[in-house]
PDB file of N, CA and C in Angstrom:
ATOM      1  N   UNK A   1      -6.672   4.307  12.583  1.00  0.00           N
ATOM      2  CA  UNK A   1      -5.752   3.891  11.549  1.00  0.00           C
ATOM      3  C   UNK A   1      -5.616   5.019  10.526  1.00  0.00           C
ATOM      4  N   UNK A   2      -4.205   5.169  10.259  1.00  0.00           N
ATOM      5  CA  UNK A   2      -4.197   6.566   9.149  1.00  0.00           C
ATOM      6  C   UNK A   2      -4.400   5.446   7.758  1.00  0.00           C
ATOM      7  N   UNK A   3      -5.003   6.569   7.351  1.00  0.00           N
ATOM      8  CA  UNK A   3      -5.382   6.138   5.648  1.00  0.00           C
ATOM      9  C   UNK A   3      -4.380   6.536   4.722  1.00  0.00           C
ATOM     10  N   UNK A   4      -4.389   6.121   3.579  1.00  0.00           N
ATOM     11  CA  UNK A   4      -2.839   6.141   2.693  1.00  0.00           C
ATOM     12  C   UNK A   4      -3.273   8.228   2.320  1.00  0.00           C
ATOM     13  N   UNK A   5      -4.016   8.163   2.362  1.00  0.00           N
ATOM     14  CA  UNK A   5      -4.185   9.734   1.376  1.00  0.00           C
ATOM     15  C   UNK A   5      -3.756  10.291   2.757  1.00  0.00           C
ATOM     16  N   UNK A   6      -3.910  10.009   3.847  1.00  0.00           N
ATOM     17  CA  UNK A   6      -3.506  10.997   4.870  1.00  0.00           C
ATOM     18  C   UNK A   6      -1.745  10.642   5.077  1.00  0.00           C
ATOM     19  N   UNK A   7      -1.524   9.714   4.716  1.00  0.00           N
ATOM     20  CA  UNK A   7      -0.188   9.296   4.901  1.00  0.00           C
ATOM     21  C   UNK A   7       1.097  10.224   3.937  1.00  0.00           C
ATOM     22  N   UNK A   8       0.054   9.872   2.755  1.00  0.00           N
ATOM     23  CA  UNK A   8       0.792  11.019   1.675  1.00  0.00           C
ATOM     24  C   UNK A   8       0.448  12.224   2.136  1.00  0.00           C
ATOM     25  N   UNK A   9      -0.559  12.727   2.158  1.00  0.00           N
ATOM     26  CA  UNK A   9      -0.476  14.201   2.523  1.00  0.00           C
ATOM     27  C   UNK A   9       0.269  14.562   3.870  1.00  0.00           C
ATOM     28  N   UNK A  10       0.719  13.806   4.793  1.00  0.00           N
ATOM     29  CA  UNK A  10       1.784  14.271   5.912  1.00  0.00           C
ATOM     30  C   UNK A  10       2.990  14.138   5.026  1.00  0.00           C
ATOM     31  N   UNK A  11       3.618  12.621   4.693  1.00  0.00           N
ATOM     32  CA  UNK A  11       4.506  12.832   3.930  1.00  0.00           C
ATOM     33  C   UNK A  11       5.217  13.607   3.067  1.00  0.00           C
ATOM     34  N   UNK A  12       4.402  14.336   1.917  1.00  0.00           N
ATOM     35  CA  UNK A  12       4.596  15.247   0.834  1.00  0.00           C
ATOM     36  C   UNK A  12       4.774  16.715   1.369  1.00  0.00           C
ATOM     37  N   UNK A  13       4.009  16.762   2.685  1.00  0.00           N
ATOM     38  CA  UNK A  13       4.055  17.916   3.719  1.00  0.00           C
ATOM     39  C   UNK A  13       4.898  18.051   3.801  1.00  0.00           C
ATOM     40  N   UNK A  14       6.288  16.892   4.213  1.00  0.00           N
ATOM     41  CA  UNK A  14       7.328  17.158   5.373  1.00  0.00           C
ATOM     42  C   UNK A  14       8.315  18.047   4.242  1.00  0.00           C
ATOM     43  N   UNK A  15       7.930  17.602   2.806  1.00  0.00           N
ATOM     44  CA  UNK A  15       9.406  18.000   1.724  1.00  0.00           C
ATOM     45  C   UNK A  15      10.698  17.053   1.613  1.00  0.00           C
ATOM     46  N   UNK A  16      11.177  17.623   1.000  1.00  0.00           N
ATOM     47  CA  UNK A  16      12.400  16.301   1.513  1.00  0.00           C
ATOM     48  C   UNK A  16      12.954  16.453   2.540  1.00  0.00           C
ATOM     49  N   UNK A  17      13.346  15.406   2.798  1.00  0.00           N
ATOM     50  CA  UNK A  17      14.549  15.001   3.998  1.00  0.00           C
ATOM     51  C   UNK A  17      15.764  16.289   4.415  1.00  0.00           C
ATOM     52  N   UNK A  18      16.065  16.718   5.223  1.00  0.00           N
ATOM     53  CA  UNK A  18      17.399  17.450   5.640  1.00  0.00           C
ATOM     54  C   UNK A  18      18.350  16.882   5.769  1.00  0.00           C
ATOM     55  N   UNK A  19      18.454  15.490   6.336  1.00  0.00           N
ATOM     56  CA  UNK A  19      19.383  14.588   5.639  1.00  0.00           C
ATOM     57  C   UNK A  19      19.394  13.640   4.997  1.00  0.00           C
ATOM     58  N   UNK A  20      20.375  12.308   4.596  1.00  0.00           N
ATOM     59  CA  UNK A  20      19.708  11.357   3.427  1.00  0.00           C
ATOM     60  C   UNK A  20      19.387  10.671   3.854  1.00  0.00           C
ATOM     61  N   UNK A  21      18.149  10.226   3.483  1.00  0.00           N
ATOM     62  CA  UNK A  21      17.393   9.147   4.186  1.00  0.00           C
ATOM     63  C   UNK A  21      18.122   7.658   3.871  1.00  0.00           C
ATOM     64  N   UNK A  22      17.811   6.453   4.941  1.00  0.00           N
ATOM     65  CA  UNK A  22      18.375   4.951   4.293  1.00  0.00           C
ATOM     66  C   UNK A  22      17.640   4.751   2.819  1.00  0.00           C
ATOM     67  N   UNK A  23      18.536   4.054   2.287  1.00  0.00           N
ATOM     68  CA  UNK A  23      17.908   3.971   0.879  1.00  0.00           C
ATOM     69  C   UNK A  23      17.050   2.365   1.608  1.00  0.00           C
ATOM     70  N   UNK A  24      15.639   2.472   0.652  1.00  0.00           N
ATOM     71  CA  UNK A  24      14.750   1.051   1.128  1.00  0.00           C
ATOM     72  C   UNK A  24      15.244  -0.140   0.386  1.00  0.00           C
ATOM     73  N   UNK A  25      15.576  -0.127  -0.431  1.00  0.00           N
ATOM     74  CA  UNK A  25      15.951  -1.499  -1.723  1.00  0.00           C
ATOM     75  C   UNK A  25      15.060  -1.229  -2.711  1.00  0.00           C
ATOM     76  N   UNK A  26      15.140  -1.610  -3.481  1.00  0.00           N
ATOM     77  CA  UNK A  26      14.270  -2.170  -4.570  1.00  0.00           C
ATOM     78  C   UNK A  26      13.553  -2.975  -4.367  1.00  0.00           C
ATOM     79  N   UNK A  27      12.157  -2.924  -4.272  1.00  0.00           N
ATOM     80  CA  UNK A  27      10.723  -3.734  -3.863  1.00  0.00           C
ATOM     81  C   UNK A  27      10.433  -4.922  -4.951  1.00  0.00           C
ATOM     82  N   UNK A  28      11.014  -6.264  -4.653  1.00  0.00           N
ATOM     83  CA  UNK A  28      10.689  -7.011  -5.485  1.00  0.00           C
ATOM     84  C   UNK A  28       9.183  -7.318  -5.723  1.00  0.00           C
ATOM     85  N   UNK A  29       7.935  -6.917  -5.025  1.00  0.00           N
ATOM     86  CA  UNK A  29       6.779  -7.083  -4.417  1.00  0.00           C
ATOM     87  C   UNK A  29       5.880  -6.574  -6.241  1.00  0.00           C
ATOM     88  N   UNK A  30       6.654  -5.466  -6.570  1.00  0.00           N
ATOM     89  CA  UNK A  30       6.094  -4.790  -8.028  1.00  0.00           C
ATOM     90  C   UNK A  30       6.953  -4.964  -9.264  1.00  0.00           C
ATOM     91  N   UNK A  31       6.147  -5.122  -9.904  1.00  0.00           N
ATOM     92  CA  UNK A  31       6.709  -4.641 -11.327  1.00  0.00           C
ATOM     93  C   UNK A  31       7.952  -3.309 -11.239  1.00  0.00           C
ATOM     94  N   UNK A  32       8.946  -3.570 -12.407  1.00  0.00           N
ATOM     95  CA  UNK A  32       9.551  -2.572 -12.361  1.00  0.00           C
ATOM     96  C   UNK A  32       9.714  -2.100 -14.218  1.00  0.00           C
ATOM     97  N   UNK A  33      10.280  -1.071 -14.529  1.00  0.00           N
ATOM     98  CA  UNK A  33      10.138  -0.441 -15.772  1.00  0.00           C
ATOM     99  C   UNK A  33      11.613  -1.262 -16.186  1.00  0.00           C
ATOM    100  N   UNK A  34      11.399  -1.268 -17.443  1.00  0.00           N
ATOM    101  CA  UNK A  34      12.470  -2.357 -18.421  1.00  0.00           C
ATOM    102  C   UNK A  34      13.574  -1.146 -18.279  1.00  0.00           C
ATOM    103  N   UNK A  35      14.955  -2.105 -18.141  1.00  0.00           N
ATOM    104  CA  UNK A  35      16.212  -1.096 -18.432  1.00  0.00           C
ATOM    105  C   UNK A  35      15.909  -0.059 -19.591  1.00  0.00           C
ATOM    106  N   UNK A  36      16.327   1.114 -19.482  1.00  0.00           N
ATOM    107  CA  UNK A  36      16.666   1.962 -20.920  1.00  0.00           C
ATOM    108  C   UNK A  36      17.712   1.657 -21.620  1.00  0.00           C
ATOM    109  N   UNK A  37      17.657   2.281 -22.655  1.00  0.00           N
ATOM    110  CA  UNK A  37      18.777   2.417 -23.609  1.00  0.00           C
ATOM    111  C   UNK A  37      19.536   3.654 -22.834  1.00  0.00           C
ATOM    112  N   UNK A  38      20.763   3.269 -23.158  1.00  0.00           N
ATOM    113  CA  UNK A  38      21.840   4.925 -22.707  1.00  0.00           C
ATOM    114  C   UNK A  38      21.940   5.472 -24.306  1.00  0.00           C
ATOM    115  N   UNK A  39      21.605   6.513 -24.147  1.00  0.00           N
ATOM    116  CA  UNK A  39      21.477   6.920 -25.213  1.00  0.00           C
ATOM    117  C   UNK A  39      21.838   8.644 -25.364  1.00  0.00           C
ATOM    118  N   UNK A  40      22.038   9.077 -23.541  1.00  0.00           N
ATOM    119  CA  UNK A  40      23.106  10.508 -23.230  1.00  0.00           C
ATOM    120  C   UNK A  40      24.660  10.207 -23.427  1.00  0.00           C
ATOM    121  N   UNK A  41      24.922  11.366 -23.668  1.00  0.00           N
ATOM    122  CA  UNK A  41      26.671  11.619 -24.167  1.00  0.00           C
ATOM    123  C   UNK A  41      27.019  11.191 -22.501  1.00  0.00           C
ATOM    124  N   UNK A  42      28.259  11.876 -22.436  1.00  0.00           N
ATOM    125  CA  UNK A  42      28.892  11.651 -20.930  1.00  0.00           C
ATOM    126  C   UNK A  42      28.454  13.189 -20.518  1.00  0.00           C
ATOM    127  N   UNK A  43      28.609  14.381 -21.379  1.00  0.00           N
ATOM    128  CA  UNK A  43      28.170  15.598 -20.806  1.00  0.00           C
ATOM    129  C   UNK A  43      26.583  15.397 -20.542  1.00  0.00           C
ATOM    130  N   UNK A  44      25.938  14.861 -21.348  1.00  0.00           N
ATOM    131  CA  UNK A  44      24.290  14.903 -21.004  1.00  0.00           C
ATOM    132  C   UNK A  44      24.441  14.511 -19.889  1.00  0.00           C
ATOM    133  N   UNK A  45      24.979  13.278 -19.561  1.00  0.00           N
ATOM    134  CA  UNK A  45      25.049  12.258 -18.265  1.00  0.00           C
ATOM    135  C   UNK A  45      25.113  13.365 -17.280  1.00  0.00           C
ATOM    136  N   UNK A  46      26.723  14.283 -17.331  1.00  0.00           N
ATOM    137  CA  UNK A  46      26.687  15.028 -16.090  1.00  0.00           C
ATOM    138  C   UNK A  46      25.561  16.182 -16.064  1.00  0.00           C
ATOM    139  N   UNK A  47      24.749  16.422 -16.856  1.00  0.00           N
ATOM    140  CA  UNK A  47      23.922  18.074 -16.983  1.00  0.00           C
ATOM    141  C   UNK A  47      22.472  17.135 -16.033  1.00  0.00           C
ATOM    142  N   UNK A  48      22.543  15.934 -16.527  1.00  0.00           N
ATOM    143  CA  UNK A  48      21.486  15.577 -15.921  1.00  0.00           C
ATOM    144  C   UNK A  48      21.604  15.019 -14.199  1.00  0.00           C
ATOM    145  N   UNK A  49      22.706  14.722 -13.527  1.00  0.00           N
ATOM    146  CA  UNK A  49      23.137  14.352 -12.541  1.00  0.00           C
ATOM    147  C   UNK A  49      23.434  15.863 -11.489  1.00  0.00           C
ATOM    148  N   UNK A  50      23.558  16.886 -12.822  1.00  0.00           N
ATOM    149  CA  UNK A  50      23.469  18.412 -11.913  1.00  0.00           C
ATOM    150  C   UNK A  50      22.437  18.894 -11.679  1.00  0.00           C
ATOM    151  N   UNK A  51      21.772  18.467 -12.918  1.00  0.00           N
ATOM    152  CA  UNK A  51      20.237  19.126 -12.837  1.00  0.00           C
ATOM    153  C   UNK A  51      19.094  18.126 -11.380  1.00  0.00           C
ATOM    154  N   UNK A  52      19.571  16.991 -11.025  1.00  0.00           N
ATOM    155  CA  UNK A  52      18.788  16.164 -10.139  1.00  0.00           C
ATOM    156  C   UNK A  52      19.580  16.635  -8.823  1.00  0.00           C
ATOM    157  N   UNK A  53      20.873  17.197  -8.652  1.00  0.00           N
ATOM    158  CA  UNK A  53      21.270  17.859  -7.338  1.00  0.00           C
ATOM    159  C   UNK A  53      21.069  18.656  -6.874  1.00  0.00           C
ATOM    160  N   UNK A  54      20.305  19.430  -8.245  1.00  0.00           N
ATOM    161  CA  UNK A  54      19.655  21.321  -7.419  1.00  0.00           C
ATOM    162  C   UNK A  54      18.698  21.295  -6.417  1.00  0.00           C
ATOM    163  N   UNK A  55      17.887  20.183  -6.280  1.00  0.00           N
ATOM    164  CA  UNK A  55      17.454  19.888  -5.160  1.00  0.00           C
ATOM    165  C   UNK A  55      17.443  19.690  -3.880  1.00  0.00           C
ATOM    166  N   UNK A  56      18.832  19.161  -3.406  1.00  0.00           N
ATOM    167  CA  UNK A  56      19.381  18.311  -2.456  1.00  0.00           C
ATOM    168  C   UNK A  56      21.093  19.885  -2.358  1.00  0.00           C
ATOM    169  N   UNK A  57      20.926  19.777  -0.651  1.00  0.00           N
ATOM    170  CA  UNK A  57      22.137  20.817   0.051  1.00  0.00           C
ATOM    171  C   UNK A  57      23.486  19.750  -0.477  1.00  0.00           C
ATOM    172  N   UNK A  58      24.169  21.048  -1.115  1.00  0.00           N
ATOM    173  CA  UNK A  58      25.761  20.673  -1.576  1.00  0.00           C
ATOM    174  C   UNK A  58      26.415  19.810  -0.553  1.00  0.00           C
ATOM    175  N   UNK A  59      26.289  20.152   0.521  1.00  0.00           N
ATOM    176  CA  UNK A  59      26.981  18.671   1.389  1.00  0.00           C
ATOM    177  C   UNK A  59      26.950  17.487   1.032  1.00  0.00           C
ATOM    178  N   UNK A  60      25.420  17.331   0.745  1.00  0.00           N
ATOM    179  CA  UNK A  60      25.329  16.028   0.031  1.00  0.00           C
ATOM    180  C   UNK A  60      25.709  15.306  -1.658  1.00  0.00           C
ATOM    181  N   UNK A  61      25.973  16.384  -2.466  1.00  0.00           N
ATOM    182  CA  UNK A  61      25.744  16.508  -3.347  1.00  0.00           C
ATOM    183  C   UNK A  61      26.926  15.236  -3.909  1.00  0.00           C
ATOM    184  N   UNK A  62      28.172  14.692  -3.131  1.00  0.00           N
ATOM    185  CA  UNK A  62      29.028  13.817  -3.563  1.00  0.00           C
ATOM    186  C   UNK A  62      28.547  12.626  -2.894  1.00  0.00           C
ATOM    187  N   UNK A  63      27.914  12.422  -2.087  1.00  0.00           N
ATOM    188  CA  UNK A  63      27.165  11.328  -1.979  1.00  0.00           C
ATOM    189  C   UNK A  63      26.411  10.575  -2.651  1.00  0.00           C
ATOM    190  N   UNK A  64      25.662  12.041  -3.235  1.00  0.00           N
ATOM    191  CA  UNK A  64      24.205  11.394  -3.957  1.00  0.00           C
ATOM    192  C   UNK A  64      24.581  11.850  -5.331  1.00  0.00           C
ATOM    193  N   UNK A  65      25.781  12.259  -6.011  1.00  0.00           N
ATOM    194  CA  UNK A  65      26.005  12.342  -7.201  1.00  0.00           C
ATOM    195  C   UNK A  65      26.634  10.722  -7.626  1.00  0.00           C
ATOM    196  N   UNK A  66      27.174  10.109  -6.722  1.00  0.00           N
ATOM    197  CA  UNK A  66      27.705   8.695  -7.252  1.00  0.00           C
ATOM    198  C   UNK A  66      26.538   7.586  -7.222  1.00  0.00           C
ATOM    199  N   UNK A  67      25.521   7.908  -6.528  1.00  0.00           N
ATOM    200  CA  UNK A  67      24.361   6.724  -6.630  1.00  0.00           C
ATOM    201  C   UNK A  67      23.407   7.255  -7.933  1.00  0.00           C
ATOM    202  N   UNK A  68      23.373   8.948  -7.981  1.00  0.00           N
ATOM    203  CA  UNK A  68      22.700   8.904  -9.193  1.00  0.00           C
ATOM    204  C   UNK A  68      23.384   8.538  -9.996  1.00  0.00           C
ATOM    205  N   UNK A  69      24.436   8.364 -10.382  1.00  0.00           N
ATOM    206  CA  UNK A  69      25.018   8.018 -11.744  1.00  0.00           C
ATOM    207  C   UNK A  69      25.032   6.605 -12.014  1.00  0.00           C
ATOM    208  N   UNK A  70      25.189   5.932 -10.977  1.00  0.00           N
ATOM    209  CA  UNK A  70      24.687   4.405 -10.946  1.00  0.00           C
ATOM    210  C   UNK A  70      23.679   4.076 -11.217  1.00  0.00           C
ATOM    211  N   UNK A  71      22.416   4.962 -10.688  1.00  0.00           N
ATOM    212  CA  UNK A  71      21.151   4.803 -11.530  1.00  0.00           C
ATOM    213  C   UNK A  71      21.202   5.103 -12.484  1.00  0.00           C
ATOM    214  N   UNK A  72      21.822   6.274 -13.626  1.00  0.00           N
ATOM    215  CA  UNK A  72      21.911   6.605 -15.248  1.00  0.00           C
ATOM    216  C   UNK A  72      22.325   5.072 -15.764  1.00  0.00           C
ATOM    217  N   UNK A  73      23.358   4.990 -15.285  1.00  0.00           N
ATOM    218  CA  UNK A  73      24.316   4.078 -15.831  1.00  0.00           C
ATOM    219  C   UNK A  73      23.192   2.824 -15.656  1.00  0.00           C
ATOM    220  N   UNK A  74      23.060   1.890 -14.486  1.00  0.00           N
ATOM    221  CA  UNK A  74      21.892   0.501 -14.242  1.00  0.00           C
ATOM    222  C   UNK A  74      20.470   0.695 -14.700  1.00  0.00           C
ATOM    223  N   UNK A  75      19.887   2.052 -15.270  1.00  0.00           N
ATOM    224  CA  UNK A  75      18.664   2.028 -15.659  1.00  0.00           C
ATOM    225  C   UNK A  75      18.103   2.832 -16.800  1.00  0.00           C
ATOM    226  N   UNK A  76      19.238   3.813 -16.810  1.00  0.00           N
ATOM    227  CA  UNK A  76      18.992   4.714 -17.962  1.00  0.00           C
ATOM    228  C   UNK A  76      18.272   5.893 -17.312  1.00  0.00           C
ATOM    229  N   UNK A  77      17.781   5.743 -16.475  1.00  0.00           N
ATOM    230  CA  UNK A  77      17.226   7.132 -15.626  1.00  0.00           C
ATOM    231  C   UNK A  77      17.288   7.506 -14.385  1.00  0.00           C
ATOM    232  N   UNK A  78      17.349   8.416 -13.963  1.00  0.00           N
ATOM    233  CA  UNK A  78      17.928   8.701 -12.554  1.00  0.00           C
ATOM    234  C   UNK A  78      16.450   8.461 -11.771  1.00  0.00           C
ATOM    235  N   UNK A  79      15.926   7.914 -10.916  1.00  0.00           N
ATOM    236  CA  UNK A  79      14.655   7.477 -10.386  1.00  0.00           C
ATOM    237  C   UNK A  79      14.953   7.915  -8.758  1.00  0.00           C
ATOM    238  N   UNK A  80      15.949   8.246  -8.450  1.00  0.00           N
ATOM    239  CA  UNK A  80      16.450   8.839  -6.892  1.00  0.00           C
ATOM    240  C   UNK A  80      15.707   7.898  -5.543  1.00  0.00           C
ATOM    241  N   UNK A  81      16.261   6.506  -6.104  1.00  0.00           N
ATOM    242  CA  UNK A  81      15.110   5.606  -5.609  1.00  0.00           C
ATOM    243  C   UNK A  81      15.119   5.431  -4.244  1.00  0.00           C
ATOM    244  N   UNK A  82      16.056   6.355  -3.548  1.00  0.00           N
ATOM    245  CA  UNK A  82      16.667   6.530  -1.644  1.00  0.00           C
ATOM    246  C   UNK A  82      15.183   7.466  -1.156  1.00  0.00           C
ATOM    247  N   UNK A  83      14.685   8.288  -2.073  1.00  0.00           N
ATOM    248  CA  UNK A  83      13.645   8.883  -1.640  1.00  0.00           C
ATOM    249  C   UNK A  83      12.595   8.535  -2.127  1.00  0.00           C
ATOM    250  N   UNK A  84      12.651   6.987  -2.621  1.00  0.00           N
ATOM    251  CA  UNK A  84      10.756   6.718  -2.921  1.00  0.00           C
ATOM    252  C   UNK A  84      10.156   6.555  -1.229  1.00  0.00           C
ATOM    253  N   UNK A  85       8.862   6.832  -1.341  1.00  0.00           N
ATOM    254  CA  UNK A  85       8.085   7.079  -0.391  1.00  0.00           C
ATOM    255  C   UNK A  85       7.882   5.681   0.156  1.00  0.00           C
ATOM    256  N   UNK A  86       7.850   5.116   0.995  1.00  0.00           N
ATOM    257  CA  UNK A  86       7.294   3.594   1.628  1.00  0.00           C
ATOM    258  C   UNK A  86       6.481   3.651   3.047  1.00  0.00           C
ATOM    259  N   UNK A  87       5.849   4.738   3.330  1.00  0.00           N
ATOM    260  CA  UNK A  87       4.914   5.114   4.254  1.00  0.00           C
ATOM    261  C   UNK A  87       3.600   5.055   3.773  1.00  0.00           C
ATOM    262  N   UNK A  88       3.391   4.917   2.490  1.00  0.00           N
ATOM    263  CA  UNK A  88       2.001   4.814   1.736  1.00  0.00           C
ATOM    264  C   UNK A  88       2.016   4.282   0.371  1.00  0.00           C
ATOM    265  N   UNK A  89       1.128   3.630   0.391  1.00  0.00           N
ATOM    266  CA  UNK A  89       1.146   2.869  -0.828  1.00  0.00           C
ATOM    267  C   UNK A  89       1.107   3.729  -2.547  1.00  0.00           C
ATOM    268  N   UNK A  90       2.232   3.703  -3.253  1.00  0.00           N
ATOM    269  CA  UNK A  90       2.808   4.635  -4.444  1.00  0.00           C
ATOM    270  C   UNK A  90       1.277   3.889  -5.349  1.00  0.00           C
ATOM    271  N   UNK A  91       0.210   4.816  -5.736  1.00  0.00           N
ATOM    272  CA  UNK A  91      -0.756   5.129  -6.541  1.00  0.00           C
ATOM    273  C   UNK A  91      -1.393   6.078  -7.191  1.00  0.00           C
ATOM    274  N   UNK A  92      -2.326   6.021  -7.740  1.00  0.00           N
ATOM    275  CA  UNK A  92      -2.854   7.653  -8.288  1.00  0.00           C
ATOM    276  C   UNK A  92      -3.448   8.490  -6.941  1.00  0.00           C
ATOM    277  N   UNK A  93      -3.805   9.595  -6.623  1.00  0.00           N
ATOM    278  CA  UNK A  93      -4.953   9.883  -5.968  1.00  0.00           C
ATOM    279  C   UNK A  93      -5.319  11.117  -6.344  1.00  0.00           C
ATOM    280  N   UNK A  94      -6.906  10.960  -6.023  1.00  0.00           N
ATOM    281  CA  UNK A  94      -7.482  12.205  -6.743  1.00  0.00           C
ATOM    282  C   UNK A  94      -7.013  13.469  -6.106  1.00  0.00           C
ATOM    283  N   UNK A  95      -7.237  14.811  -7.317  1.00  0.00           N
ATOM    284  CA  UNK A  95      -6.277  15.462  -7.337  1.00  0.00           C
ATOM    285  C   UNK A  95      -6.859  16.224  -6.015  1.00  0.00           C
ATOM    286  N   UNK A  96      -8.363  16.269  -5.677  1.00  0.00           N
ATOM    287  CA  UNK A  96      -8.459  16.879  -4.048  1.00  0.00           C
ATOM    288  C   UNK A  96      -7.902  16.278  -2.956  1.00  0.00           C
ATOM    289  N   UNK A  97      -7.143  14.904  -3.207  1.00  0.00           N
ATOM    290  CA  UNK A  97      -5.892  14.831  -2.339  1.00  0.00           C
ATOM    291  C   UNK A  97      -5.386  15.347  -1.669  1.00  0.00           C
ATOM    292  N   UNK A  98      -4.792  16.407  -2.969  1.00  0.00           N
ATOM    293  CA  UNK A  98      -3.449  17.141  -2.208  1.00  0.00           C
ATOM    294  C   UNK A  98      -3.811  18.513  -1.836  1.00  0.00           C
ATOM    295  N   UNK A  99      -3.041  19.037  -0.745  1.00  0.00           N
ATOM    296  CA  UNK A  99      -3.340  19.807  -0.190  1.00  0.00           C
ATOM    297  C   UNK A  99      -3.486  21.502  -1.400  1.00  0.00           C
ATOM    298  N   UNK A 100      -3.990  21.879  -1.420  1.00  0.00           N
ATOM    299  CA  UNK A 100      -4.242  23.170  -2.368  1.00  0.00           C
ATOM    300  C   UNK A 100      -3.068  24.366  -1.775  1.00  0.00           C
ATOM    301  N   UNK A 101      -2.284  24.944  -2.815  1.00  0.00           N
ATOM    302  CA  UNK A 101      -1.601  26.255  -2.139  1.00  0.00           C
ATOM    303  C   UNK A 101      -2.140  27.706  -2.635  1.00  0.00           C
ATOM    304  N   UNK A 102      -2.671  27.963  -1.223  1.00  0.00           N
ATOM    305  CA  UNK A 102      -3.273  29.201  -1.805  1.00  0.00           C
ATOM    306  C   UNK A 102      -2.917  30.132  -2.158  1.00  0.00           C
ATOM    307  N   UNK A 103      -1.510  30.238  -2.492  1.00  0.00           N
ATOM    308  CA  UNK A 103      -1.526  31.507  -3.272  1.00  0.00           C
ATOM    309  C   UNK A 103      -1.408  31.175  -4.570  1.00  0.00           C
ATOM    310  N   UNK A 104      -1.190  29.831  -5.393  1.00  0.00           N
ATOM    311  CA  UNK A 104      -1.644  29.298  -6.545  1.00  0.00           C
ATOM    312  C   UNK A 104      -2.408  28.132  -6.714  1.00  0.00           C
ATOM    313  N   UNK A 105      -3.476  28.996  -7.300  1.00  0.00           N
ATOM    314  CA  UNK A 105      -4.639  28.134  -7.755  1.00  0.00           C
ATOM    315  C   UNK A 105      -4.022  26.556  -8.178  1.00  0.00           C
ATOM    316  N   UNK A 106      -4.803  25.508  -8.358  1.00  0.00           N
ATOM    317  CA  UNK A 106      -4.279  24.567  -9.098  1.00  0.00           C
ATOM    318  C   UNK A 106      -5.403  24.410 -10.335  1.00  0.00           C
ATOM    319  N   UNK A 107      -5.007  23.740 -10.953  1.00  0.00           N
ATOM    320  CA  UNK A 107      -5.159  23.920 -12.639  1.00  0.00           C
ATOM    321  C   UNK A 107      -4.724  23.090 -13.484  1.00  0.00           C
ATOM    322  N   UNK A 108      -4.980  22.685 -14.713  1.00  0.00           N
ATOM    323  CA  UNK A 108      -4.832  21.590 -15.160  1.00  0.00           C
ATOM    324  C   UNK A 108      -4.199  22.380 -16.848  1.00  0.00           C
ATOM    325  N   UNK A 109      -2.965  22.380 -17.029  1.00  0.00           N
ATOM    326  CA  UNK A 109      -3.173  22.861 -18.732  1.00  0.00           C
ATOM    327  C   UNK A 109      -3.190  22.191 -19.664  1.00  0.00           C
TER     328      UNK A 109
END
């Protein structure tokens, strides 16, 4: 049986997706964080909907620019909730967890 720390550490391995993954739903199973206040202009709105696409290949970028903005808009924060993890259970784990990259130390500031 794989264990959740091994689950995450393959997972977090793979990076993101090359393409978009199914979004899972929203897990009624947990608690969720109280709506925000909107409290960005419409330019903040877009700097922040550009700044969460530098991640993700421009192909996608009109796909996943209309669901993030639905998240600004339904939560107040963009939470990119198509890529929460559901292969392992979302918790703390200690930080020898994760895999170390050796050409930077890890460190705490």
């Amino acid at each position: 049986m794989v264990s959740d720390v091994d689950a995450m550490r393959a997972f977090v391995g793979e990076g993101i997706p090359i393409s978009i993954p199914e979004h899972p739903g929203i897990s009624t199973e947990v608690d969720h964080a109280p709506k925000r206040r909107q409290i960005l202009t419409e330019k903040e709105k877009r700097l922040a909907i550009k700044n969460a696409l530098r991640y993700f290949p421009k192909e996608q970028h009109k796909s996943l620019a209309t669901e993030f903005a639905e998240e600004l808009d339904s939560f107040g924060r963009i939470w990119m909730m198509r890529y929460r993890p559901t292969q392992y259970q979302i918790k703390s784990y200690p930080l020898d967890s994760y895999q170390p990259n050796p050409r930077k130390q890890r460190r705490l500031c």
